[in-house]
C-alpha atoms as a PDB file:
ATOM      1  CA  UNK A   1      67.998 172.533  64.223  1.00  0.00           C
ATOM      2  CA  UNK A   2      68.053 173.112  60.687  1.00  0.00           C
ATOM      3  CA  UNK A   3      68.044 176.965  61.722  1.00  0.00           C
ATOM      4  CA  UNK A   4      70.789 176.625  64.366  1.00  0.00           C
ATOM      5  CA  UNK A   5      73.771 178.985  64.932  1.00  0.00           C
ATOM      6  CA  UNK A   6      76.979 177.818  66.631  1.00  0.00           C
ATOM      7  CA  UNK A   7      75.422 178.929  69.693  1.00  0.00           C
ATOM      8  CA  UNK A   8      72.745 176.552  69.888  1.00  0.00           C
ATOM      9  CA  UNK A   9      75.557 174.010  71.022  1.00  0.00           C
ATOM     10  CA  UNK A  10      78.205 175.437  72.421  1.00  0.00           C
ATOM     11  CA  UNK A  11      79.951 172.772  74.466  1.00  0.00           C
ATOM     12  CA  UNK A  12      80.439 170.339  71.681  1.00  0.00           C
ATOM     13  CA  UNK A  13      83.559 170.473  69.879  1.00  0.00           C
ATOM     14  CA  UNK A  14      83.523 172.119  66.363  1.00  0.00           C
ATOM     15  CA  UNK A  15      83.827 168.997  64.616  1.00  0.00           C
ATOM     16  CA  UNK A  16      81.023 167.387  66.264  1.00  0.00           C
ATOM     17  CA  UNK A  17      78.894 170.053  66.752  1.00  0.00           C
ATOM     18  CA  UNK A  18      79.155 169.840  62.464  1.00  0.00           C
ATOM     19  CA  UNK A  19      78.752 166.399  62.375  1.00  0.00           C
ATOM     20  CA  UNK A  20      75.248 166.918  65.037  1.00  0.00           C
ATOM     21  CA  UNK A  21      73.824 169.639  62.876  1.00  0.00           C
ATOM     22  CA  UNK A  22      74.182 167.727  59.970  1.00  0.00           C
ATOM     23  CA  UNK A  23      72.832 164.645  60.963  1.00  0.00           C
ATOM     24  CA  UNK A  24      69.669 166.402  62.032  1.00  0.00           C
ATOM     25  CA  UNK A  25      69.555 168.453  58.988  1.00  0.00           C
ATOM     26  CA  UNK A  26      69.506 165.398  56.834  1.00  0.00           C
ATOM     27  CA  UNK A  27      66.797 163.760  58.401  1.00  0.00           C
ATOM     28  CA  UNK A  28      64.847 162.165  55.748  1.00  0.00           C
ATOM     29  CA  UNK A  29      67.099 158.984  56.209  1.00  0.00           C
ATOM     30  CA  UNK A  30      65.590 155.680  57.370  1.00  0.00           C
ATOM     31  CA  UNK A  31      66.770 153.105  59.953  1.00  0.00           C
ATOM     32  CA  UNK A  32      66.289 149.500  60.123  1.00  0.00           C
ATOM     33  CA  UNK A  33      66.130 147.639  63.521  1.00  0.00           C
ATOM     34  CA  UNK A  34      66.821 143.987  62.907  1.00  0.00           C
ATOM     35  CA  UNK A  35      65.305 140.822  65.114  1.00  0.00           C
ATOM     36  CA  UNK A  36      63.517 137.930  65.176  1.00  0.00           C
ATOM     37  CA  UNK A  37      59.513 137.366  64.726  1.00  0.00           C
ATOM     38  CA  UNK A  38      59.577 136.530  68.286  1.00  0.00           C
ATOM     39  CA  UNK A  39      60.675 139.734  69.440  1.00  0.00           C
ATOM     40  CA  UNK A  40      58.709 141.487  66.763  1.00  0.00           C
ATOM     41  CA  UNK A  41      56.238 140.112  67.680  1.00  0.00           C
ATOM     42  CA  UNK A  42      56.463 141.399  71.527  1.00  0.00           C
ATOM     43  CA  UNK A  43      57.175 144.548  69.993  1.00  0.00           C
ATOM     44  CA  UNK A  44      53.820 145.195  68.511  1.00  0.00           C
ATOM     45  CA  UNK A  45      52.104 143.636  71.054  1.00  0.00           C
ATOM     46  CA  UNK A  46      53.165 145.584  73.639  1.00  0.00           C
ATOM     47  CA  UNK A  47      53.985 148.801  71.831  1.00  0.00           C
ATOM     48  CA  UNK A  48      57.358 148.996  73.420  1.00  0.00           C
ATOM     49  CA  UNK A  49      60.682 148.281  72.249  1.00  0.00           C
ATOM     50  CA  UNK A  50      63.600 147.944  74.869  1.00  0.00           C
ATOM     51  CA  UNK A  51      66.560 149.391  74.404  1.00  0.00           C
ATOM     52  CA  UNK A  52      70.042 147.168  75.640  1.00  0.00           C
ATOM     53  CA  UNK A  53      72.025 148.147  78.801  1.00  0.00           C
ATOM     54  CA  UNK A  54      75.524 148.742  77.037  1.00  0.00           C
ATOM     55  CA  UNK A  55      77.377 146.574  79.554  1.00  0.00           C
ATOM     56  CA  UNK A  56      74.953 143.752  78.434  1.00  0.00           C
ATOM     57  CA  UNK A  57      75.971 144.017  74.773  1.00  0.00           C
ATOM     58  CA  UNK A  58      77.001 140.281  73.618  1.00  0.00           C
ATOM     59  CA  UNK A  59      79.900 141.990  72.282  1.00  0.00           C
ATOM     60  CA  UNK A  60      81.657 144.122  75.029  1.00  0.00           C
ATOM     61  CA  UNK A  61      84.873 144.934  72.311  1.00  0.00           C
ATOM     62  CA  UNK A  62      82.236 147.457  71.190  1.00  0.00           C
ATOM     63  CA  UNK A  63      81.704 149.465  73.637  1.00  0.00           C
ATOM     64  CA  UNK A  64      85.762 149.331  74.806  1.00  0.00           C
ATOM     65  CA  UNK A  65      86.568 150.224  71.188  1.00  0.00           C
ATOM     66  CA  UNK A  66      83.867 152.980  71.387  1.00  0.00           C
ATOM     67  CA  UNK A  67      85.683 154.373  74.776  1.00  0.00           C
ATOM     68  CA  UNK A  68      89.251 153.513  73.301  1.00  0.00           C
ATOM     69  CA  UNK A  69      88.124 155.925  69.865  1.00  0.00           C
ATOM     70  CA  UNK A  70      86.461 158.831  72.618  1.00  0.00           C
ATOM     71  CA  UNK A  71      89.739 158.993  74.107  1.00  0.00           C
ATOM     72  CA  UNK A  72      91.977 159.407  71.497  1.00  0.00           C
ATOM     73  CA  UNK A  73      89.814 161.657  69.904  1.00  0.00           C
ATOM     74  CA  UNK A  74      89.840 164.036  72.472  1.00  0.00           C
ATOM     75  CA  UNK A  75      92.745 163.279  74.256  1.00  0.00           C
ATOM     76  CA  UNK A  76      94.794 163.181  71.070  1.00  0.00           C
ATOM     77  CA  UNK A  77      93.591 164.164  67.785  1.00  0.00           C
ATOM     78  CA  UNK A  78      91.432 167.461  69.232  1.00  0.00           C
ATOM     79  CA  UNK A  79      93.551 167.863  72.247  1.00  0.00           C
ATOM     80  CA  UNK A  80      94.128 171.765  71.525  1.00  0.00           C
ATOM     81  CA  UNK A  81      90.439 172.419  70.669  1.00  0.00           C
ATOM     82  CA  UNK A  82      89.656 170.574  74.197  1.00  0.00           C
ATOM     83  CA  UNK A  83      91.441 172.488  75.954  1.00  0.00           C
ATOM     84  CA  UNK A  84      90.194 175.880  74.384  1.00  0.00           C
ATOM     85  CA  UNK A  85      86.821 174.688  75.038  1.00  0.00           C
ATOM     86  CA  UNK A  86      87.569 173.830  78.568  1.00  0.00           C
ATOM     87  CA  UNK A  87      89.093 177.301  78.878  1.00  0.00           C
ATOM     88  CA  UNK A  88      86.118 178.953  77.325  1.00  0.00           C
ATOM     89  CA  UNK A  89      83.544 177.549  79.741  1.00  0.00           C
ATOM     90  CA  UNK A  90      86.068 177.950  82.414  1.00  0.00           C
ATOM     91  CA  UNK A  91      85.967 174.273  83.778  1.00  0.00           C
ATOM     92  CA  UNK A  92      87.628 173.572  86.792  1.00  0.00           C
ATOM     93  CA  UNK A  93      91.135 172.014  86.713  1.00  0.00           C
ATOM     94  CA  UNK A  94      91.450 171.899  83.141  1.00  0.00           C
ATOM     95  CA  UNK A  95      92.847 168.931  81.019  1.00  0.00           C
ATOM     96  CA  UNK A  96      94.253 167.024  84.013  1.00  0.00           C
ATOM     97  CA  UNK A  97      90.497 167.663  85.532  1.00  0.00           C
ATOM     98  CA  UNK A  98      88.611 166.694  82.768  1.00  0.00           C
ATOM     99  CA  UNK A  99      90.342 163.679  82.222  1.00  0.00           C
ATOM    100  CA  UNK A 100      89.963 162.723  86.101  1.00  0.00           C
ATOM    101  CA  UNK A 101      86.145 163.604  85.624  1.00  0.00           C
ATOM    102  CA  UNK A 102      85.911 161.885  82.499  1.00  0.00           C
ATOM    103  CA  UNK A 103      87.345 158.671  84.098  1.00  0.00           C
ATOM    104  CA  UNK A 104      85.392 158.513  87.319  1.00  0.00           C
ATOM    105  CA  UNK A 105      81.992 159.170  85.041  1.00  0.00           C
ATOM    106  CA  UNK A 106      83.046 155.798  82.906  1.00  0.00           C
ATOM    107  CA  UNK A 107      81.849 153.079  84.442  1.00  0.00           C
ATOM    108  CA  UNK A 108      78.917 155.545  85.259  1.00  0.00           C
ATOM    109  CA  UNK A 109      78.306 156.144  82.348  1.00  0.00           C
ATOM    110  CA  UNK A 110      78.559 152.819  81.078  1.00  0.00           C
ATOM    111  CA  UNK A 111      75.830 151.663  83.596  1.00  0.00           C
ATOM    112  CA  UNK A 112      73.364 154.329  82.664  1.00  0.00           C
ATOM    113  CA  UNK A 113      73.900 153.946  78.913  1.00  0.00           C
ATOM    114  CA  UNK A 114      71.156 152.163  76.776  1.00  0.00           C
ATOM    115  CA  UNK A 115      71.269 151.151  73.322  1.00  0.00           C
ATOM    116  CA  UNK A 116      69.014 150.436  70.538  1.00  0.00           C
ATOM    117  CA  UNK A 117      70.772 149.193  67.615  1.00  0.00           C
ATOM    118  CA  UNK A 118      69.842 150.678  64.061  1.00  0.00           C
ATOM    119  CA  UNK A 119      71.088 150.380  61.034  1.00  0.00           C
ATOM    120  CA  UNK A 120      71.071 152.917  58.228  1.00  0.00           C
ATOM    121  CA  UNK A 121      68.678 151.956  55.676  1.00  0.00           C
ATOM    122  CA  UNK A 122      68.156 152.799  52.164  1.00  0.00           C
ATOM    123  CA  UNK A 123      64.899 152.705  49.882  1.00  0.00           C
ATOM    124  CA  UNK A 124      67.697 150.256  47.388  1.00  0.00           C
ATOM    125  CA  UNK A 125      67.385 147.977  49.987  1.00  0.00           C
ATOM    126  CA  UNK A 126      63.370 147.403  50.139  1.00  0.00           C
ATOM    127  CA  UNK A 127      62.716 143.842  49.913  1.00  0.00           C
ATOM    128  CA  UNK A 128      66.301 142.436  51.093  1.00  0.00           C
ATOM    129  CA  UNK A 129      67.759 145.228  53.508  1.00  0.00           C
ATOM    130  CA  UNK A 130      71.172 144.292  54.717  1.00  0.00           C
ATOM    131  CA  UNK A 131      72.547 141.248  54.051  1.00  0.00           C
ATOM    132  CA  UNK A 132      75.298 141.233  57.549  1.00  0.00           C
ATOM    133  CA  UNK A 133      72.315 141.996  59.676  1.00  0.00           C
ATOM    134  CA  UNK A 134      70.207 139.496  57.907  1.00  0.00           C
ATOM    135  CA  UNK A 135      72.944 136.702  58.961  1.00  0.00           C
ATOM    136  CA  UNK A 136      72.365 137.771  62.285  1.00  0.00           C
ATOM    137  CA  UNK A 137      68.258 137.759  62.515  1.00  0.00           C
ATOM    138  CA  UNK A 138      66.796 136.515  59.251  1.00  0.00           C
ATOM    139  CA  UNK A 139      68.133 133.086  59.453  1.00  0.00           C
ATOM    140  CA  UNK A 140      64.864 131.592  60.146  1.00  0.00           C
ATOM    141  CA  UNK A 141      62.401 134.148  61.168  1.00  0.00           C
ATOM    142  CA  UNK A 142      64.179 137.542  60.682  1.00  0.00           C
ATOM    143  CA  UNK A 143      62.120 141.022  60.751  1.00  0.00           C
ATOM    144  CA  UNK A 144      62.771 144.277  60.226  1.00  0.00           C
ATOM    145  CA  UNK A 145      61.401 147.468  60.869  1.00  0.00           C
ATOM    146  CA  UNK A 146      61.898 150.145  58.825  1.00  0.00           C
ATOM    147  CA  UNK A 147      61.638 153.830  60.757  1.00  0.00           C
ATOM    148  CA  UNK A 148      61.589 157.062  59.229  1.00  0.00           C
ATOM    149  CA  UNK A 149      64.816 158.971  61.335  1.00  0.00           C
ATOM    150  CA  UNK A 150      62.857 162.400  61.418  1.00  0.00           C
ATOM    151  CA  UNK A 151      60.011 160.359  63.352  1.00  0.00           C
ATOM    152  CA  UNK A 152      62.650 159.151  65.611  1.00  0.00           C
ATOM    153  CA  UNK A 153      64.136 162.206  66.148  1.00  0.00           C
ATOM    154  CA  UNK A 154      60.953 163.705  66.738  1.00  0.00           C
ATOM    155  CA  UNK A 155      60.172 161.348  69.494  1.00  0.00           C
END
């Protein structure tokens, strides 16, 4: 995407079509995926990791808090550009229709929505990674793999 033109997305909103672009044209990142030897373990030997049905998460508030910042963001704070957009690709019933589609697709897309945690990872943190996530996995038998994001990405 690195040679993208506005174009190349043209139903995202300005600000996160930017935000997309950029994220893919700073790939060379890294991301860490956190978990115990047991499920590492799994992982290798069946070359398959599973990715979390979001209504499954063991901490729901995230996913409500994700929906709760969605809506203000575009209900709210980019209100004007939504519309324009919606105006642009001449979808049906406007604002009033968007927001009835966008709340009958919710617990749809809630359902259907699968998660693999990462975190961001940094080569500063070879050897100790990050200490919140190691609370969480490491306390006995923690593991972490460390993924190039422009492998990811690629896949």
């Amino acid at each position: 995407m690195s040679n993208s033109n506005e174009n190349d997305l043209p139903l995202l909103l300005p600000k996160v079509r930017d935000f997309v672009k950029n994220y893919y044209e700073n790939a060379d990142d890294y991301f860490a995926y956190y978990t115990t030897a047991d499920t590492a373990y799994k992982i290798i030997k069946n070359k398959e990791i599973w990715m979390r049905n979001a209504s499954l998460l063991n901490d729901y508030k995230e996913v409500k808090f994700g929906d709760e910042m969605v809506r203000r963001i575009l209900f709210d704070e980019l209100k004007d550009e939504l519309e324009n957009t919606l105006k642009s690709v001449k979808h049906d019933g406007g604002m009033e229709g968007f927001k009835d589609d966008y709340e009958r697709m919710e617990k749809d897309i809630l359902n259907n929505t699968f998660i693999l945690s990462l975190s961001r990872y940094s080569d500063k943190e070879d050897g100790v990674g990050r200490l919140s996530m190691w609370r969480e996995y490491g306390r006995k038998n923690g593991i972490a793999f460390v993924f190039e994001k422009k492998e990811l990405l690629r896949i």
